[in-house]
Every structure is written in C-alpha cells, then in structure tokens.
C-alpha atoms as a PDB file:
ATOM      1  CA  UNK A   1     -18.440  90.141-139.430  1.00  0.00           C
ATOM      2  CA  UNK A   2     -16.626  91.766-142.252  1.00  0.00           C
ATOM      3  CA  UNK A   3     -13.183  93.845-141.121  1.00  0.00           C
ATOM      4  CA  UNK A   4     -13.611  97.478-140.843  1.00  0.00           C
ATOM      5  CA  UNK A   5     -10.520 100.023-141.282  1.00  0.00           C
ATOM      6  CA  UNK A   6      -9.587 103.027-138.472  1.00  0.00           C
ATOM      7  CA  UNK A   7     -11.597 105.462-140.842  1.00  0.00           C
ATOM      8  CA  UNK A   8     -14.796 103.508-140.779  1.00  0.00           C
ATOM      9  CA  UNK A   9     -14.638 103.205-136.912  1.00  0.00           C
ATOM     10  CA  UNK A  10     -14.399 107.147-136.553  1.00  0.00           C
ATOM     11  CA  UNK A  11     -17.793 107.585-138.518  1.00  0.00           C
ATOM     12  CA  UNK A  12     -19.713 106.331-135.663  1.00  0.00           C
ATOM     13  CA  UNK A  13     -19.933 109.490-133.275  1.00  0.00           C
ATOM     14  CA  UNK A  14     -20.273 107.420-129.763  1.00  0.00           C
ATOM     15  CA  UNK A  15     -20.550 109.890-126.781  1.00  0.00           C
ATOM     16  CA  UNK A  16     -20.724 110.209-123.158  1.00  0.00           C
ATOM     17  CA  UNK A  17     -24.078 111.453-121.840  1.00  0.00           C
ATOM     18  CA  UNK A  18     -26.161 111.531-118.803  1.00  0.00           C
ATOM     19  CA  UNK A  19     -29.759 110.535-118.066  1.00  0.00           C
ATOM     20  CA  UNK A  20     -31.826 113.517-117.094  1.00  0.00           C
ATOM     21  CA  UNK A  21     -35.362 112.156-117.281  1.00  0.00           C
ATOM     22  CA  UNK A  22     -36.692 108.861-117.554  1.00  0.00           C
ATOM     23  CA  UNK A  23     -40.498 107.428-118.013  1.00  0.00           C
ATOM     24  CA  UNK A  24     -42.162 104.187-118.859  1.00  0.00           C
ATOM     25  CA  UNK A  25     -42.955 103.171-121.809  1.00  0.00           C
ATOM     26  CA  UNK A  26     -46.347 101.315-121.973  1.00  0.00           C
ATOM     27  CA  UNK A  27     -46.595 101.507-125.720  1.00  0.00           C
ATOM     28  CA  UNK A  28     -43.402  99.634-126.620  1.00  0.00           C
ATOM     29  CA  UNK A  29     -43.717  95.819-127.920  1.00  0.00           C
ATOM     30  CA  UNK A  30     -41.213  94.925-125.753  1.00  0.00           C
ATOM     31  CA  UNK A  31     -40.759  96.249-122.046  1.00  0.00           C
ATOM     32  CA  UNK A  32     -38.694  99.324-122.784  1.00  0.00           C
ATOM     33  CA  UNK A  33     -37.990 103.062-120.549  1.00  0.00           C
ATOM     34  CA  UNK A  34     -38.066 106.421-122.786  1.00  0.00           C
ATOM     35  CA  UNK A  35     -34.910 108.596-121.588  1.00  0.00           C
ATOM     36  CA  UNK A  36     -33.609 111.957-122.599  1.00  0.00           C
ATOM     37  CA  UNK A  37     -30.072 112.156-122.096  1.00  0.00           C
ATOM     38  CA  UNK A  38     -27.792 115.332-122.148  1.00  0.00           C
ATOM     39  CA  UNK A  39     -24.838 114.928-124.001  1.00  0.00           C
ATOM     40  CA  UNK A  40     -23.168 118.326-123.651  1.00  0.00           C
ATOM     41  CA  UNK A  41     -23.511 121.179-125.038  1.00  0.00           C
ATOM     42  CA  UNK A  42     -22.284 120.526-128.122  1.00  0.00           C
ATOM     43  CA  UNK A  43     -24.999 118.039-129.071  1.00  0.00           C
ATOM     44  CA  UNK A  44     -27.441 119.023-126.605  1.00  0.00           C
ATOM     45  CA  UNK A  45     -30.376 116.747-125.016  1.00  0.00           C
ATOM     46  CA  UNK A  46     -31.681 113.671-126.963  1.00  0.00           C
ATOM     47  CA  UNK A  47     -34.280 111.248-126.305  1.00  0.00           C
ATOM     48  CA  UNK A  48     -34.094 107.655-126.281  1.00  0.00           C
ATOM     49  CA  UNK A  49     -36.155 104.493-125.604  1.00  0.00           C
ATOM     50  CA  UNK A  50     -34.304 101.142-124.158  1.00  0.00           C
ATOM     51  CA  UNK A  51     -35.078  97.937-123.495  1.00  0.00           C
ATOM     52  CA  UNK A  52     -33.373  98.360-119.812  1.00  0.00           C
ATOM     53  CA  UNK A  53     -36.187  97.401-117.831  1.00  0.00           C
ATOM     54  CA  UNK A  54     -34.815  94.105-115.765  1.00  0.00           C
ATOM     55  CA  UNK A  55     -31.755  95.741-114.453  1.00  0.00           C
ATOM     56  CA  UNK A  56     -32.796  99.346-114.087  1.00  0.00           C
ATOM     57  CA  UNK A  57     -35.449 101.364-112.376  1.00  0.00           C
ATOM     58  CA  UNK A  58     -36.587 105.335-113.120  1.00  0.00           C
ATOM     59  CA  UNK A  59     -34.621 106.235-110.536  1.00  0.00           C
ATOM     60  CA  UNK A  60     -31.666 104.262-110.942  1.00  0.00           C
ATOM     61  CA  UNK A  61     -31.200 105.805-114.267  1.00  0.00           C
ATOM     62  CA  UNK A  62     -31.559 109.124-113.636  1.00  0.00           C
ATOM     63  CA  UNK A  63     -27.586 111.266-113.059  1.00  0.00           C
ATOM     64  CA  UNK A  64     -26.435 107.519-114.752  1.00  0.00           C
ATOM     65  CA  UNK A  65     -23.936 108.378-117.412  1.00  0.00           C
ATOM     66  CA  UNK A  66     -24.313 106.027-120.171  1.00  0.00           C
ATOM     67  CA  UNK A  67     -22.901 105.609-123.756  1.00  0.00           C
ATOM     68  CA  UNK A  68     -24.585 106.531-127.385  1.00  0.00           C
ATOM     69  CA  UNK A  69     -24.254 106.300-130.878  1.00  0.00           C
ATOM     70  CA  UNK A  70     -25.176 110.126-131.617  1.00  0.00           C
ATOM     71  CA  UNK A  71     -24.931 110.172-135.677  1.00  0.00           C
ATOM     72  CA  UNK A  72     -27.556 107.679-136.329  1.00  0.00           C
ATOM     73  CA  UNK A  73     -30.888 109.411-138.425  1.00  0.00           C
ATOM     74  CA  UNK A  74     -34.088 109.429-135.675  1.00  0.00           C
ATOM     75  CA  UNK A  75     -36.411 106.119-135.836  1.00  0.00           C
ATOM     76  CA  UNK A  76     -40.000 106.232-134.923  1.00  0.00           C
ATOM     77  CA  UNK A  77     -40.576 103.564-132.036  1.00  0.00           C
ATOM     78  CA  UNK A  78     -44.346 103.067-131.824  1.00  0.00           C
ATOM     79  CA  UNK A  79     -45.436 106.639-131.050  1.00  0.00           C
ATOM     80  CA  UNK A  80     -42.006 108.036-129.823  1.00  0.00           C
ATOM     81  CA  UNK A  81     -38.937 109.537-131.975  1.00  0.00           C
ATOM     82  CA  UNK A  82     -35.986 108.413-131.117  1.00  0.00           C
ATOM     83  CA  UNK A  83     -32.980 110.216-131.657  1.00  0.00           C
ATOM     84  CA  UNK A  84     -29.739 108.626-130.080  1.00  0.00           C
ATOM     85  CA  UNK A  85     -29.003 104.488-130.267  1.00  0.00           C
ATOM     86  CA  UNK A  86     -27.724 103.991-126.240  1.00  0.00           C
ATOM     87  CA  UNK A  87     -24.806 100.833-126.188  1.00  0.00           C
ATOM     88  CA  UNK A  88     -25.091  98.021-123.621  1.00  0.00           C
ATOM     89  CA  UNK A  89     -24.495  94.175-124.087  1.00  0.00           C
ATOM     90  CA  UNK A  90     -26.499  91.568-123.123  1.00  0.00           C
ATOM     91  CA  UNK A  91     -26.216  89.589-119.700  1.00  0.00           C
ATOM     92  CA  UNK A  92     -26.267  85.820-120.043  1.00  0.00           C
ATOM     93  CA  UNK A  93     -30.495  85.531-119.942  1.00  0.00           C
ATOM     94  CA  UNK A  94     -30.641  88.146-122.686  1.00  0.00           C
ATOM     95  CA  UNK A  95     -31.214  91.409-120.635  1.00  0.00           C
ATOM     96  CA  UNK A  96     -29.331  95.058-121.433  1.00  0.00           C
ATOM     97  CA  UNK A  97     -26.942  95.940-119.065  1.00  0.00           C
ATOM     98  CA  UNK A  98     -25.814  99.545-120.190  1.00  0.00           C
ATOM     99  CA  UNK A  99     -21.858 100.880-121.544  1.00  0.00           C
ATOM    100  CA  UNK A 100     -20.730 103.328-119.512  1.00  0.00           C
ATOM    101  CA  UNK A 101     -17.492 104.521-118.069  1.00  0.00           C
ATOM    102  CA  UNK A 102     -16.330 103.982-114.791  1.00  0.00           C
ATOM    103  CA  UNK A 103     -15.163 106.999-113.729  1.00  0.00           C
ATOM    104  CA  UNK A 104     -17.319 110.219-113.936  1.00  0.00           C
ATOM    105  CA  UNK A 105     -16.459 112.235-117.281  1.00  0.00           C
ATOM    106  CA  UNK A 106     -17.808 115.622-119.090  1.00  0.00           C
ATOM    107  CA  UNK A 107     -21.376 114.670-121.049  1.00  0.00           C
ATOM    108  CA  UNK A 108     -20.625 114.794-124.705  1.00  0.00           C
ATOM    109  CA  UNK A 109     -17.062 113.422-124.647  1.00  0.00           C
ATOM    110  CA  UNK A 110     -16.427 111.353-127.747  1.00  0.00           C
ATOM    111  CA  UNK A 111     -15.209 107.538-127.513  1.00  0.00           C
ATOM    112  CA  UNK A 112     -11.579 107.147-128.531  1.00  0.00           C
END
C-alpha cells in the first residue's frame, strides 16, 4: 500500500458507537447481521449490515460498542441501505472479529 500523510488519515471520520438493534439478515450473499448503531448525538443512529455472524449472536451485539467509518456515501446491500462501514479484522479462518475499545467511552467519540 501506497504511504498516506497525517491529513489524509483525518478524512476518514472513524467513531465510537453502540449497537442498539440487531436482526438477521437472510437476504445477504454471505451470512451477514443488519445493525443500527447510535453514534451520539452528533451523528445520530445509522444502520449497518456485517458479516459478524461466527463470533457474534443478536444478543451479544446488542449495548456492544463497536468502531465505524461514518463519512463513507450509503451502499445498497441486496435490499438494505447501508449507511456506516463497521471496522474489525479477520481471525486466522477468515471470520470478523469487531474494533472496539476496551474501556467504555461516549458514542460518537472520534478516533485519534
């Protein structure tokens, strides 16, 4: 990957938020859960779909603080909108395990 400066870095608006909903998602290709996240009031809720299905549950991510890119234009996913890009990295057989911080901290709270 190509070096990026300090400025370019800042341009991607990555946020705290927390899961206040999730559902299945039956229509996706790929196994995936819909969520709707509130990122403070600032940005306000947005709604998600992930590919999170080996390591999380419904339930597990609901009140789960997790991490998104919150600049990024809304992409149509089958028949949902989605409207935030949520980070995680991938475990060593290929499945999401969500970004977020360790420590509880205010929803919409910008990465540093």
């Amino acid at each position: 990957m190509a070096d990026i400066t300090y400025d370019d870095f800042l341009n991607v608006d990555i946020r705290v938020g927390t899961v206040i909903r999730a559902e299945p998602f039956p229509e996706a290709r790929k196994p995936a859960i819909k969520m709707w996240i509130d990122f403070g009031d600032e940005i306000g809720e947005r709604k998600t779909s992930a590919q999170v299905t080996v390591h999380y549950t419904l339930e597990q991510l609901v009140g789960k603080q997790v991490m998104g890119v919150v600049n990024f234009p809304p992409r149509q996913i089958g028949p949902f909108m989605s409207e935030v890009l949520v980070l995680g990295c991938m475990d060593d057989s290929g499945a999401v395990v969500l970004i977020a911080p360790d420590q509880i901290v205010p929803n919409g709270g910008r990465m540093h």
